[in-house]
Protein backbone atom coordinates (compact mmCIF):
# COMPACT_ATOMS: atom_id res chain seq x y z
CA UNK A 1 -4.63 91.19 45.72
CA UNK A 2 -8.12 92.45 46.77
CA UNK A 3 -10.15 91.31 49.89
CA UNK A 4 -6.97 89.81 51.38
CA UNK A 5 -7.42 90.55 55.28
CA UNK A 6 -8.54 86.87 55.92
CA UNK A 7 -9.99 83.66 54.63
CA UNK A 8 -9.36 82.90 51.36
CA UNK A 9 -7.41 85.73 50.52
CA UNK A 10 -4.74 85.42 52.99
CA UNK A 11 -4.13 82.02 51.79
CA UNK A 12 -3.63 83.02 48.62
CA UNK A 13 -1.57 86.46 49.98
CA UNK A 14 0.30 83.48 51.38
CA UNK A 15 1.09 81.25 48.64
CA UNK A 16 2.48 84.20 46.64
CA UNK A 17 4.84 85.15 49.07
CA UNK A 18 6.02 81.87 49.60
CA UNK A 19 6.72 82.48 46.15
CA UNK A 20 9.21 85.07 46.44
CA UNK A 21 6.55 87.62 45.46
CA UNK A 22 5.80 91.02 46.75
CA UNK A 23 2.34 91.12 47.55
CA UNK A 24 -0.27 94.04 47.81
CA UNK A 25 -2.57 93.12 50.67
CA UNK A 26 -6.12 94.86 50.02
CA UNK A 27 -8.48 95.34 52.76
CA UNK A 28 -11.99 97.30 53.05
CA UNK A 29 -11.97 98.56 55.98
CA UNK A 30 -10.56 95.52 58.60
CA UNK A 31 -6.90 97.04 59.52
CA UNK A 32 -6.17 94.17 62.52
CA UNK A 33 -6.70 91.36 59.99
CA UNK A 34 -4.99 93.02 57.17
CA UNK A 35 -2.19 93.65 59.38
CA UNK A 36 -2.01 89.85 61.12
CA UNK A 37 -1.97 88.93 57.14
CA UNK A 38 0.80 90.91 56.45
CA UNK A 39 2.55 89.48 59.61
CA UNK A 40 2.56 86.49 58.53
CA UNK A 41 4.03 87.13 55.13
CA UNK A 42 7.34 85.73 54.80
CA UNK A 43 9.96 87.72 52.73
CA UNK A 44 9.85 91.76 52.27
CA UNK A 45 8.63 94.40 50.60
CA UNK A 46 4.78 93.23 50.94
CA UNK A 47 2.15 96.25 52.07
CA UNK A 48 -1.05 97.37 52.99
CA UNK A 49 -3.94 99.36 50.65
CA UNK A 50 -7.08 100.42 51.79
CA UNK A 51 -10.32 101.24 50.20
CA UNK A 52 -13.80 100.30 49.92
CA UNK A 53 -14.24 98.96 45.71
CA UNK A 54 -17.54 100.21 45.32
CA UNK A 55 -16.57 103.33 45.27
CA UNK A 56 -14.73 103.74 41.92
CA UNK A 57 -12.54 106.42 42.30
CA UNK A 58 -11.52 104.98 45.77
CA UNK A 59 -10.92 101.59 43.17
CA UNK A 60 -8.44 103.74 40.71
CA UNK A 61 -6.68 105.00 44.20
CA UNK A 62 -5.95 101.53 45.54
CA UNK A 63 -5.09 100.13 41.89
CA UNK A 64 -2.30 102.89 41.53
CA UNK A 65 -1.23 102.75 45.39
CA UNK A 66 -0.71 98.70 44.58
CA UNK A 67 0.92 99.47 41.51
CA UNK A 68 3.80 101.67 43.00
CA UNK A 69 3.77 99.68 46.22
CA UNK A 70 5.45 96.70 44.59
CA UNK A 71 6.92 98.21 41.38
CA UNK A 72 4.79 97.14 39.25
CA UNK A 73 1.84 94.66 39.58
CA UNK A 74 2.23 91.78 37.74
CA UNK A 75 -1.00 89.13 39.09
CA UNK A 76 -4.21 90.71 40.19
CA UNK A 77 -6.07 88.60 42.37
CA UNK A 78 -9.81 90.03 42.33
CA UNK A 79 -10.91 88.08 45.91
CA UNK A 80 -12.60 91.35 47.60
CA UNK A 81 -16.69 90.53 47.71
CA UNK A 82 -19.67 91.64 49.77
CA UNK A 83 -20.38 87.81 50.92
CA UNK A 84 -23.22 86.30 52.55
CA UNK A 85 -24.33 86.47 55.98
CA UNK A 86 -27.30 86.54 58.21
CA UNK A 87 -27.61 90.03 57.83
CA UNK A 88 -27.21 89.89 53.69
CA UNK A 89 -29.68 86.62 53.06
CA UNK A 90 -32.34 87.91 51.10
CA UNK A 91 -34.93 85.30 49.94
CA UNK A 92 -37.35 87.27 47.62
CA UNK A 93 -40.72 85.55 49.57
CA UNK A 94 -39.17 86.94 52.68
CA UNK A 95 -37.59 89.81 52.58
CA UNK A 96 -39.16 93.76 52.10
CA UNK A 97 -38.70 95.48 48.97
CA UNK A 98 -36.25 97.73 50.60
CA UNK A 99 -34.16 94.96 51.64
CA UNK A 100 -33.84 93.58 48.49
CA UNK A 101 -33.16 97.04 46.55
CA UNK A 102 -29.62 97.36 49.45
CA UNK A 103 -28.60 93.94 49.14
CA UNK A 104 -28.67 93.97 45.07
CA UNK A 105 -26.76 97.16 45.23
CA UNK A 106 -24.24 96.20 47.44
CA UNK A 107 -23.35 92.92 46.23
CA UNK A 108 -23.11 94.58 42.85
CA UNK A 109 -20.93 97.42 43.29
CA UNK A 110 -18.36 95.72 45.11
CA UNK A 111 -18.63 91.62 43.50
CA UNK A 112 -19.30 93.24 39.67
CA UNK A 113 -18.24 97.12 39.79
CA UNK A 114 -15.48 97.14 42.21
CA UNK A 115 -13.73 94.13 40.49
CA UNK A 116 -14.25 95.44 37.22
CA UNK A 117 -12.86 98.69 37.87
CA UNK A 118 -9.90 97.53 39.88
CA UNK A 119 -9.00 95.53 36.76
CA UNK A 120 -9.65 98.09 34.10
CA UNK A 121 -6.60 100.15 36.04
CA UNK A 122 -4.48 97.47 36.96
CA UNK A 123 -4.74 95.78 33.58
CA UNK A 124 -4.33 99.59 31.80
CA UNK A 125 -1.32 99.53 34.30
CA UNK A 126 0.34 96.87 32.65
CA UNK A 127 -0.30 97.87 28.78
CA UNK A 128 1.47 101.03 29.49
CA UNK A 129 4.46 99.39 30.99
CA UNK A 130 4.23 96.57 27.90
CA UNK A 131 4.76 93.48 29.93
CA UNK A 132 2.50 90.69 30.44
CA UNK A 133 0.03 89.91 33.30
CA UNK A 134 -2.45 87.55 35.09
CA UNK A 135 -5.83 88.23 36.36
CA UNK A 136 -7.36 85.72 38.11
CA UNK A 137 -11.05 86.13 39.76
CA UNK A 138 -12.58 84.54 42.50
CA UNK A 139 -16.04 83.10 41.97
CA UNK A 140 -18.48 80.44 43.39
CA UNK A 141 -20.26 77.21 42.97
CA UNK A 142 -23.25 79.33 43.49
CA UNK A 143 -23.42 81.10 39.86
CA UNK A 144 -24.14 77.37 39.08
CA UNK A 145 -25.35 75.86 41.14
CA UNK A 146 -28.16 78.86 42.31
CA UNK A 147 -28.38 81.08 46.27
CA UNK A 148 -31.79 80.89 46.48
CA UNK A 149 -31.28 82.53 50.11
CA UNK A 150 -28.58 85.28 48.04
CA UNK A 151 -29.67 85.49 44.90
CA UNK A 152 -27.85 88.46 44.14
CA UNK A 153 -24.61 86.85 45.18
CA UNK A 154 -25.02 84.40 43.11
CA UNK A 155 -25.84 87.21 39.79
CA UNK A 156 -22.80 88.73 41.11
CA UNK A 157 -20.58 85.62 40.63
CA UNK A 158 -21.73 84.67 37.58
CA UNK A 159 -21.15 87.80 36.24
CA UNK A 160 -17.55 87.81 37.63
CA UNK A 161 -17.02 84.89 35.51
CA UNK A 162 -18.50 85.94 32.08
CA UNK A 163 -15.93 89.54 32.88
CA UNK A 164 -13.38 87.24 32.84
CA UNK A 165 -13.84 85.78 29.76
CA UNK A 166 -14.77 88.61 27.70
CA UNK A 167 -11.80 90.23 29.23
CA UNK A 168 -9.54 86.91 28.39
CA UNK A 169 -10.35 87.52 24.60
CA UNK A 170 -10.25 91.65 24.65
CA UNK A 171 -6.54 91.29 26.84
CA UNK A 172 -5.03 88.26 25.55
CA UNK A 173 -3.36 90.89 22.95
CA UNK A 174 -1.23 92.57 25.26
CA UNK A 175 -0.07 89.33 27.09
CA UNK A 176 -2.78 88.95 29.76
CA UNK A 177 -4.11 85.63 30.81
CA UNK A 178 -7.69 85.90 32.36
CA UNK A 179 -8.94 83.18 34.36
CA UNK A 180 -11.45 82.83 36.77
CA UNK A 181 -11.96 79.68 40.15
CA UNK A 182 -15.21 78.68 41.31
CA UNK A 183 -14.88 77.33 44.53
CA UNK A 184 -17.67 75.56 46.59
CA UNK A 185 -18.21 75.78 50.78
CA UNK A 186 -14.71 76.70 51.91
CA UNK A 187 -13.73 76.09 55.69
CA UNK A 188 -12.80 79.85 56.58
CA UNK A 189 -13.27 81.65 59.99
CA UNK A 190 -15.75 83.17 58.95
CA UNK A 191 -17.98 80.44 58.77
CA UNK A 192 -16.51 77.89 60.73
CA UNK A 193 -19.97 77.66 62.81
CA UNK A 194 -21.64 76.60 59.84
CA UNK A 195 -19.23 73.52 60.17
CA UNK A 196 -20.52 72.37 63.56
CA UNK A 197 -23.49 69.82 64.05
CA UNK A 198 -26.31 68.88 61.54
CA UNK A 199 -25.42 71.89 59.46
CA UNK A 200 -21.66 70.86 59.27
CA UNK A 201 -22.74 67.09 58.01
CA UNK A 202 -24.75 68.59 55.57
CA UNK A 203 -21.80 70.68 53.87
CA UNK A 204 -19.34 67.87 53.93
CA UNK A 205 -21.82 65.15 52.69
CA UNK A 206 -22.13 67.75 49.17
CA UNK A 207 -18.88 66.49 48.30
CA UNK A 208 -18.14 62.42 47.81
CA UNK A 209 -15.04 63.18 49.69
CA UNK A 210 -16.63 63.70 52.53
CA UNK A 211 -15.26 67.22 53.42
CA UNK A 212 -15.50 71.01 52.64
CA UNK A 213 -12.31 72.42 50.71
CA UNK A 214 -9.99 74.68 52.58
CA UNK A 215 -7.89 78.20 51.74
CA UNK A 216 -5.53 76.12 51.09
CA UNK A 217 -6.48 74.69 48.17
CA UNK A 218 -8.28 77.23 46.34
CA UNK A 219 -4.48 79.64 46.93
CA UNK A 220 -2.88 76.27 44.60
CA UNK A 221 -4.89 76.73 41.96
CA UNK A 222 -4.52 80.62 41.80
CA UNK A 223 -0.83 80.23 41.74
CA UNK A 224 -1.03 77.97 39.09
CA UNK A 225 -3.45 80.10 37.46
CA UNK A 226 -0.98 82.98 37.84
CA UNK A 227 2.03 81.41 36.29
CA UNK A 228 3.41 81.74 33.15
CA UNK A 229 2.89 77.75 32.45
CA UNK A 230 -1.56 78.50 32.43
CA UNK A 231 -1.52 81.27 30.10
CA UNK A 232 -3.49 78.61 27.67
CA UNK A 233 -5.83 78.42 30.64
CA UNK A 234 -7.11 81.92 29.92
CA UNK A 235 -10.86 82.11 29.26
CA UNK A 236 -10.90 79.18 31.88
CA UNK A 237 -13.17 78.54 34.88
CA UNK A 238 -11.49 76.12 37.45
CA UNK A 239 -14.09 74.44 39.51
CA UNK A 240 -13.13 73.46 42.67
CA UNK A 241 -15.37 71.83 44.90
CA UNK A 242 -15.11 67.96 45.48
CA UNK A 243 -17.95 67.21 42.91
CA UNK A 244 -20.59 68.60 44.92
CA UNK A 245 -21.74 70.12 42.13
CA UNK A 246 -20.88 69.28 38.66
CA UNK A 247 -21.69 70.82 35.02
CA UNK A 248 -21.69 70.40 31.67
């Protein structure tokens, strides 16, 4: 799976192998995450690949690297994403032109070029060996609900999810299930500060539960996404976010 040196992704890295599965762990360019994921991996034959996604032959590298690590991949987890930050908030009133131009164009070539080319080769992968496959994406509220601090991240998301319906109807042929989550604030290290004080009561009054969601969950629905049992799910986006934010 891509982007799986912390957060998110190592819960999901998790759930897999708690699974029985082998799992590729991706990382950018954070070794001594990727490495305490991969510690805490329970069974064998699990490894690291390297590679920054917005570079697309760097993309068909780690794809094939993946694909011999653990005979064969099987579930592609597309998780990897320039996300926001202080240093990546962009408001368009606030921001310089140059800003915004680098901000656009990284969010895009990893979130929408990086994932797309990672699954072109994984999925072209699995045609040539003839057996099915899952591809599950990781969104965001925010391609609904709007960034107006990253707009671009927010593009970026939605387009994630329209790639993985298109890509639902053009695979579903060859036995692969698309699907895409959409989760909303996630508790994750790296924005546990946002958690603390007014900020924090903010976030968990979005949701009538009263909370944020956690790794946790969003790694149960992939697996479920991933099994054999929700390949009518393909096409799908599964939001998950407490009913902060609900759609029609």
């Amino acid at each position: 799976m891509t982007g799986a040196s912390r957060g998110i992704g190592r819960a999901i890295a998790r759930a897999f192998a708690e699974k029985g599965d082998r799992v590729a762990v991706h990382y950018a360019s954070n070794r001594e995450d990727a490495e305490r994921t991969l510690g805490e991996l329970p069974g064998s034959g699990h490894g690291l690949v390297q590679g920054d996604l917005s570079d697309p032959e760097v993309a068909r590298r780690v794809a094939d690297e993946a694909e011999a690590l653990v005979d064969g991949v099987g579930v592609l987890v597309n998780n990897a994403a320039f996300a926001p930050s202080a240093s990546s908030a962009h408001p368009p009133a606030e921001v310089s032109y140059v800003d915004w131009q680098r901000v656009w164009r990284r969010m895009l070539d990893v979130n929408v070029l990086g994932t797309a080319n990672v699954t072109f080769c994984v999925t072209r992968h699995m045609i040539e060996r003839g057996v099915p496959g899952r591809v599950v994406n990781i969104g965001s509220r925010g391609a609904f609900k709007g960034e107006p601090d990253f707009p671009a991240y927010g593009a970026s998301k939605a387009a994630l999810h329209s790639f993985g319906q298109s890509l639902a109807v053009a695979l579903a042929p060859h036995g692969i299930a698309v699907t895409s989550v959409a989760p909303g604030f996630t508790a994750t290290d790296r924005v546990a500060a946002k958690l603390d004080g007014t900020s924090g009561e903010v976030l968990r009054g979005e949701s009538p539960f009263g909370r944020v969601g956690t790794p946790e969950e969003v790694a149960a629905a992939v697996v479920y996404l991933a099994s054999a049992e929700a390949t009518w799910a393909s096409g799908a986006i599964l939001d998950l976010n407490g009913a902060s934010h609900l759609r029609m």
